[in-house]
Each structure stands twice: as structure tokens, then as C-alpha cells.
PDB file of N, CA and C in Angstrom:
ATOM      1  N   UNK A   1       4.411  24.479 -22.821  1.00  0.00           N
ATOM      2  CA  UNK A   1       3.828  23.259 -22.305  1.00  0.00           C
ATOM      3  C   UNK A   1       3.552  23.418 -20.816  1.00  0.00           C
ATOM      4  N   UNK A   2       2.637  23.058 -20.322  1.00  0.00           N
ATOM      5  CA  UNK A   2       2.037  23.414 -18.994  1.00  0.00           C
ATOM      6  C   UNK A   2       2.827  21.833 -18.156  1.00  0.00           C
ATOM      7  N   UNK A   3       3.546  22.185 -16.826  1.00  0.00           N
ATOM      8  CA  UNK A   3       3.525  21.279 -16.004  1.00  0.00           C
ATOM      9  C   UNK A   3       2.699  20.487 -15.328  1.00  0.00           C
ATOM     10  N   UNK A   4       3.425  19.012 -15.734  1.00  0.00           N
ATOM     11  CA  UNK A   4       2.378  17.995 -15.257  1.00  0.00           C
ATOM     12  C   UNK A   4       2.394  18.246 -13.506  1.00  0.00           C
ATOM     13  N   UNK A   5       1.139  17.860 -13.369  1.00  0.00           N
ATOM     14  CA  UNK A   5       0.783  17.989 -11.428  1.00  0.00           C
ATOM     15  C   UNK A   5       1.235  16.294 -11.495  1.00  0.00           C
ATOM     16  N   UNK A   6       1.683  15.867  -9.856  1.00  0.00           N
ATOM     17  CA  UNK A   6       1.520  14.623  -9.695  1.00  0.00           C
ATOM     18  C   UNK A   6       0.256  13.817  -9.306  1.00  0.00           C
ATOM     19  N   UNK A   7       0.193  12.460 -10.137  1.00  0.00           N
ATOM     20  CA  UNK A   7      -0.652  12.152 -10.097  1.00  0.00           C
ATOM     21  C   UNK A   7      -1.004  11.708  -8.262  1.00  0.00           C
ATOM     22  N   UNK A   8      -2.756  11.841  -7.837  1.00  0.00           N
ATOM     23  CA  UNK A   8      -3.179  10.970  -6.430  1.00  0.00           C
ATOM     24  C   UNK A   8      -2.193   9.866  -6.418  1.00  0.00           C
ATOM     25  N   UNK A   9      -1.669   8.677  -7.019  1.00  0.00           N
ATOM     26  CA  UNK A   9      -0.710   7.479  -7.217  1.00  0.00           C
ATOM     27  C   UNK A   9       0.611   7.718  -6.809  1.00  0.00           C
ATOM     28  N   UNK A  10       1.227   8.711  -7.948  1.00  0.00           N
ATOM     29  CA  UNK A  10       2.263   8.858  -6.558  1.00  0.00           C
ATOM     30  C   UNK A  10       2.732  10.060  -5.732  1.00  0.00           C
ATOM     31  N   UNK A  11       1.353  10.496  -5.607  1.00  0.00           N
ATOM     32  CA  UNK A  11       1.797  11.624  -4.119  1.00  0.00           C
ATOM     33  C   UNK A  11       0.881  10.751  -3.009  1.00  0.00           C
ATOM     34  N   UNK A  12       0.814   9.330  -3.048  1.00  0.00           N
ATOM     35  CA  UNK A  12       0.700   8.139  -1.844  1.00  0.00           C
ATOM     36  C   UNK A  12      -1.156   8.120  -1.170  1.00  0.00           C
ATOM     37  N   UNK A  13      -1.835   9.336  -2.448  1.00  0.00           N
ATOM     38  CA  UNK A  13      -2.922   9.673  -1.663  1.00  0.00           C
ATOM     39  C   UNK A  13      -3.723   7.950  -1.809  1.00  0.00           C
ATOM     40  N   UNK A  14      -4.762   7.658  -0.422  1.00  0.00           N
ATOM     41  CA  UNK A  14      -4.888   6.791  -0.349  1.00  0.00           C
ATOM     42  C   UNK A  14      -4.625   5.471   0.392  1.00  0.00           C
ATOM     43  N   UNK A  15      -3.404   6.072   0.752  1.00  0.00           N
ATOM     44  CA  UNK A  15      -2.358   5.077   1.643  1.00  0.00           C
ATOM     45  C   UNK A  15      -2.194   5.672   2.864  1.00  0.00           C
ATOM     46  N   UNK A  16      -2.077   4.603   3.609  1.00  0.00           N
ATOM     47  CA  UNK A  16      -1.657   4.959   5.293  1.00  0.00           C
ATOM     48  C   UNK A  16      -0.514   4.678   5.280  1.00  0.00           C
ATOM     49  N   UNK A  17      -0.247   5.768   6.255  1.00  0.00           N
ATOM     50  CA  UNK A  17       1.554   6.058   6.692  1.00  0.00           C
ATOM     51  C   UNK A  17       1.454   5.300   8.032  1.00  0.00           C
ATOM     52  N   UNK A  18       2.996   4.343   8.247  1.00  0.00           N
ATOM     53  CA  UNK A  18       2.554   4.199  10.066  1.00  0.00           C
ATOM     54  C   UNK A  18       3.871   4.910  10.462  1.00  0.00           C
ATOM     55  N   UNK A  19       3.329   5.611  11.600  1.00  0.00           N
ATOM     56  CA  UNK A  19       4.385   6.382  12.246  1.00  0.00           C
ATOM     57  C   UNK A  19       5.541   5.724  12.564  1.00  0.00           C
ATOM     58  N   UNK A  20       6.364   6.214  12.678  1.00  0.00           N
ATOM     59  CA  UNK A  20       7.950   6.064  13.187  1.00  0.00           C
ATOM     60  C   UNK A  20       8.012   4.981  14.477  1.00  0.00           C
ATOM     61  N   UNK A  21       7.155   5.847  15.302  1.00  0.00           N
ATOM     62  CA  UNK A  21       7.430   5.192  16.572  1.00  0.00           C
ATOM     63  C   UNK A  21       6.439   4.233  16.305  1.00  0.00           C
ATOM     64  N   UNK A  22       6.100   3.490  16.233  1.00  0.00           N
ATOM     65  CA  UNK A  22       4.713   2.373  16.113  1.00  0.00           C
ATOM     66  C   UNK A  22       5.419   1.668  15.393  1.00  0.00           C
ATOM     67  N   UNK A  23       6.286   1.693  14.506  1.00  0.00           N
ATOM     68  CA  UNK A  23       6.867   0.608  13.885  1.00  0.00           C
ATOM     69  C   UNK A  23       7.894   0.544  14.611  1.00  0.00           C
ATOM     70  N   UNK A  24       8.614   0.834  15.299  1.00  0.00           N
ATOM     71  CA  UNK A  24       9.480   0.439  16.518  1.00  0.00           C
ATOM     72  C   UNK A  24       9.139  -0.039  17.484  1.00  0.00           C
ATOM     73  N   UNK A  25       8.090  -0.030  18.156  1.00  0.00           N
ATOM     74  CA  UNK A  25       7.194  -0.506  19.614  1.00  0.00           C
ATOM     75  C   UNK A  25       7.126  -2.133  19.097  1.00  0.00           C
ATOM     76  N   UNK A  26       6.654  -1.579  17.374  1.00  0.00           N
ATOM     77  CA  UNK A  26       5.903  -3.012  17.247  1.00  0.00           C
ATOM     78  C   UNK A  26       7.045  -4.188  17.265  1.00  0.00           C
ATOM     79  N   UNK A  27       8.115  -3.463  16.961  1.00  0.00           N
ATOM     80  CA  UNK A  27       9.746  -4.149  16.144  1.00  0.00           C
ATOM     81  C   UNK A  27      10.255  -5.074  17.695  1.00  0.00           C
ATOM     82  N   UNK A  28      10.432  -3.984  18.812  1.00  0.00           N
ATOM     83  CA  UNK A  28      10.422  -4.497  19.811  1.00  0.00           C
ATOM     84  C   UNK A  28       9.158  -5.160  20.820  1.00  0.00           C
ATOM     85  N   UNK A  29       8.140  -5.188  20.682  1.00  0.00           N
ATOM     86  CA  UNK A  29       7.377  -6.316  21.006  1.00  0.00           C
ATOM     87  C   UNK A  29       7.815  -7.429  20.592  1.00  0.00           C
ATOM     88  N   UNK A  30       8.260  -7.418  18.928  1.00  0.00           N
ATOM     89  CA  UNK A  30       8.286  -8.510  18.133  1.00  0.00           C
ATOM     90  C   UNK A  30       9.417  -9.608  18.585  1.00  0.00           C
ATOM     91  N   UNK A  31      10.324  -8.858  18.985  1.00  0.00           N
ATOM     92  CA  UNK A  31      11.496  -9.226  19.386  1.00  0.00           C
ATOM     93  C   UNK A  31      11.619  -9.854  20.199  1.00  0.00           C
ATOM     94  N   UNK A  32      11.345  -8.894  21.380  1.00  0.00           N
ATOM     95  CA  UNK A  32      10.610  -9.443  22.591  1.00  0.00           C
ATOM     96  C   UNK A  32       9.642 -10.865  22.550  1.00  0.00           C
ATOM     97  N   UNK A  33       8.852 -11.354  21.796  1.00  0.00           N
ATOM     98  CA  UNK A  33       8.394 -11.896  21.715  1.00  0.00           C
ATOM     99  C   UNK A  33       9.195 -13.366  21.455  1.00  0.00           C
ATOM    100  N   UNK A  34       9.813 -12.691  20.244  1.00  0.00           N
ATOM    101  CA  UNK A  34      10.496 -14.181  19.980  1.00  0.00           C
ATOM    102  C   UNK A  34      11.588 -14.979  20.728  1.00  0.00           C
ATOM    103  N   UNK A  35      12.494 -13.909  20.927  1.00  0.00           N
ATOM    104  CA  UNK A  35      13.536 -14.398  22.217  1.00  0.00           C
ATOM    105  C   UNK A  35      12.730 -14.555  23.378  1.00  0.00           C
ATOM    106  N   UNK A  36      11.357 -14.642  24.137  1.00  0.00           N
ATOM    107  CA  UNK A  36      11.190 -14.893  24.961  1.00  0.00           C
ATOM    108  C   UNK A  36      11.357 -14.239  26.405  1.00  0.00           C
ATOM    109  N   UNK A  37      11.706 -12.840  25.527  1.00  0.00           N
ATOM    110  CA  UNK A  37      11.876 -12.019  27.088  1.00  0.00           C
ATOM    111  C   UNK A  37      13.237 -11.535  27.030  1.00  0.00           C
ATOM    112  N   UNK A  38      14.250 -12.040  26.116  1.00  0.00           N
ATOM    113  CA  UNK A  38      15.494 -11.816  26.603  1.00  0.00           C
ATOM    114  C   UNK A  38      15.740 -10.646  25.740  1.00  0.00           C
ATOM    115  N   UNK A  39      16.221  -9.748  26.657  1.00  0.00           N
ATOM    116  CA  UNK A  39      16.730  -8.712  26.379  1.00  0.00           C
ATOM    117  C   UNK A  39      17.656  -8.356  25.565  1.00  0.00           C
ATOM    118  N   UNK A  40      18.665  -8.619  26.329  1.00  0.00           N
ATOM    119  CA  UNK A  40      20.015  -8.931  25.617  1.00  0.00           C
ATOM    120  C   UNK A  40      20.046  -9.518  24.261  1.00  0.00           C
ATOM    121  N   UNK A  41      19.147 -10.612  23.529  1.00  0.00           N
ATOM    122  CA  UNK A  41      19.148 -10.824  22.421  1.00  0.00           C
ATOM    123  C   UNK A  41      18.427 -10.150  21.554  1.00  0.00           C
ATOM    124  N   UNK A  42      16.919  -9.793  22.401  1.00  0.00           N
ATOM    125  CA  UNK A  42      16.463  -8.785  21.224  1.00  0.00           C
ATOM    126  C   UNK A  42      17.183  -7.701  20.708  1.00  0.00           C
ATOM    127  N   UNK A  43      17.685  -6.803  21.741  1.00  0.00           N
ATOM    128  CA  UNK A  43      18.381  -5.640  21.608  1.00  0.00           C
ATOM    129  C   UNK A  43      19.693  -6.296  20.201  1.00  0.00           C
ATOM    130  N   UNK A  44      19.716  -7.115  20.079  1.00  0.00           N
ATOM    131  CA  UNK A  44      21.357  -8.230  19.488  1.00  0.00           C
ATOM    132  C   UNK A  44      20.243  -8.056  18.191  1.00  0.00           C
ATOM    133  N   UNK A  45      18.959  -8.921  18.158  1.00  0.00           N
ATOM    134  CA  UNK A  45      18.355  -9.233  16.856  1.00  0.00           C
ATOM    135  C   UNK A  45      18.157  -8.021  16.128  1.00  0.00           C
ATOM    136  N   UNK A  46      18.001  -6.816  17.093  1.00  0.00           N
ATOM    137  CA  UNK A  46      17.338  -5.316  16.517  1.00  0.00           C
ATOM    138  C   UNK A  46      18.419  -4.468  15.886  1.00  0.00           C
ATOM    139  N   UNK A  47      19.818  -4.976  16.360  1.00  0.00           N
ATOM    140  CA  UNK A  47      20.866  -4.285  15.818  1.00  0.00           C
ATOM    141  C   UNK A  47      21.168  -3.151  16.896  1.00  0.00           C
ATOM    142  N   UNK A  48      20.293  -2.914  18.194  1.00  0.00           N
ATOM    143  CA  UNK A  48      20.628  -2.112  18.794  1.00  0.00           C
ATOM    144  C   UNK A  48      21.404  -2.383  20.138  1.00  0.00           C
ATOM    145  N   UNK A  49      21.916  -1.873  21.137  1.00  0.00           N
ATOM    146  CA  UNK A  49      22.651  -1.866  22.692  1.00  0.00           C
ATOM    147  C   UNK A  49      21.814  -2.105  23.429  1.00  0.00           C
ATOM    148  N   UNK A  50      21.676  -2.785  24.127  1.00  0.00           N
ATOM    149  CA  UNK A  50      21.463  -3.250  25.424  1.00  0.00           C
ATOM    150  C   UNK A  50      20.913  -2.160  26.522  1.00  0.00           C
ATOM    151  N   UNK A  51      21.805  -1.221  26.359  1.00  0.00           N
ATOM    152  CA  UNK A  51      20.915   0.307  27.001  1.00  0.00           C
ATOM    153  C   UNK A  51      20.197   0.816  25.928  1.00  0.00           C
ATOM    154  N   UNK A  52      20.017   1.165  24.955  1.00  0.00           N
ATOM    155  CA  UNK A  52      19.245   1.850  23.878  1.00  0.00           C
ATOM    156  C   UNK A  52      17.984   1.132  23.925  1.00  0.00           C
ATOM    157  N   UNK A  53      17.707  -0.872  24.025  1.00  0.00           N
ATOM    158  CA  UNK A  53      16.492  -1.534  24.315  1.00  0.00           C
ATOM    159  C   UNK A  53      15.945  -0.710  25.732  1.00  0.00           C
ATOM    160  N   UNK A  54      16.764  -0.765  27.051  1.00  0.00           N
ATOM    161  CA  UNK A  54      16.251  -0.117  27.923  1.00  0.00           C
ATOM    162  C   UNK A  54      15.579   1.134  27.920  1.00  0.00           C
ATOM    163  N   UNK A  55      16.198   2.335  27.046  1.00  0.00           N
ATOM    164  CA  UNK A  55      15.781   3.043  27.112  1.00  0.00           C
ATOM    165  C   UNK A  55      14.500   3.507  26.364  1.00  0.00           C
ATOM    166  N   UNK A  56      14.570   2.636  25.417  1.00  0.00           N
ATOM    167  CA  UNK A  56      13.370   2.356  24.469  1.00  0.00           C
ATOM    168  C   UNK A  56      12.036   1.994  25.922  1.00  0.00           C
ATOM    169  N   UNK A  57      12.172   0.767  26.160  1.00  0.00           N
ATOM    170  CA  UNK A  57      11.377   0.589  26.582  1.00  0.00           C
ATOM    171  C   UNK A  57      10.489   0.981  27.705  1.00  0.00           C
ATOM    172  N   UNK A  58      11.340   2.011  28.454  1.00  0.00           N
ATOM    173  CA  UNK A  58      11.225   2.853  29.425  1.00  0.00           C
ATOM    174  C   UNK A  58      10.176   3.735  29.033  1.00  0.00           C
ATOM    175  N   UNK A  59      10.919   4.775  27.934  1.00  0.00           N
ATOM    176  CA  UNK A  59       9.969   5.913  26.975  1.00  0.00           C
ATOM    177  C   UNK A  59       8.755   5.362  26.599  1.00  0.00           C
ATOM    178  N   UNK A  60       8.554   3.975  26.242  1.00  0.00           N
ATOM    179  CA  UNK A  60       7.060   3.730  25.483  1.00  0.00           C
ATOM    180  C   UNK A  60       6.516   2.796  26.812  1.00  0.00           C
ATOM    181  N   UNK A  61       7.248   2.907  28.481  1.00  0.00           N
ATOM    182  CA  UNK A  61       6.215   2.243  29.502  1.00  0.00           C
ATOM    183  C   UNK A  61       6.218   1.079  29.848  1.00  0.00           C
ATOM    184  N   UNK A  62       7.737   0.040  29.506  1.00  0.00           N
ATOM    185  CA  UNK A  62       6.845  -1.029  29.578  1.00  0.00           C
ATOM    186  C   UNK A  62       8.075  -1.240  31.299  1.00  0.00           C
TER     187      UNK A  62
END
């Protein structure tokens, strides 16, 4: 019996991938957004430290 190939469906052809970092920028904009600036809570809403938001935001410029 000859092996089945996978089908275009699910080897995802068709579909856009969003990168890693772009869904993080966007996570913290988002955040950012909703707390209003505050740091300290986004970093709280994101699950991440208070330096890790900093350093995030440093690396992507803002």
C-alpha cells in the first residue's frame, strides 16, 4: 500500500502564519491600551514582570 501524502488542508497550505513577535507587540499594545498606559498592570494582565514589559518594549522601540 503506497503512503498517503498530507493533504494542502492539513499541511496549513493557504493560511497565514503571524509571527511570534507581532502577536506580542500586538498583545502589548493591547494592553497598553486598555489599562491606559499603566504599566504595571499591563505587564500584571500579560502575566509578565514589570521589567520583562520594559524590556519588551525597549526591543520593539517604543
Amino acid at each position: 500500500m503506497p503512503k498517503s501524502k498530507k493533504s494542502s488542508a492539513a499541511s496549513g497550505a493557504g493560511r497565514k502564519v503571524i509571527p511570534l513577535a507581532v502577536m506580542e507587540k500586538q498583545a502589548i499594545q493591547n494592553a497598553l491600551k486598555i489599562t491606559k498606559d499603566d504599566k504595571l498592570k499591563a505587564a500584571r494582565m500579560l502575566g509578565i514582570g514589570k521589567t520583562t514589559l520594559y524590556r519588551k518594549l525597549k526591543e520593539y522601540g517604543w
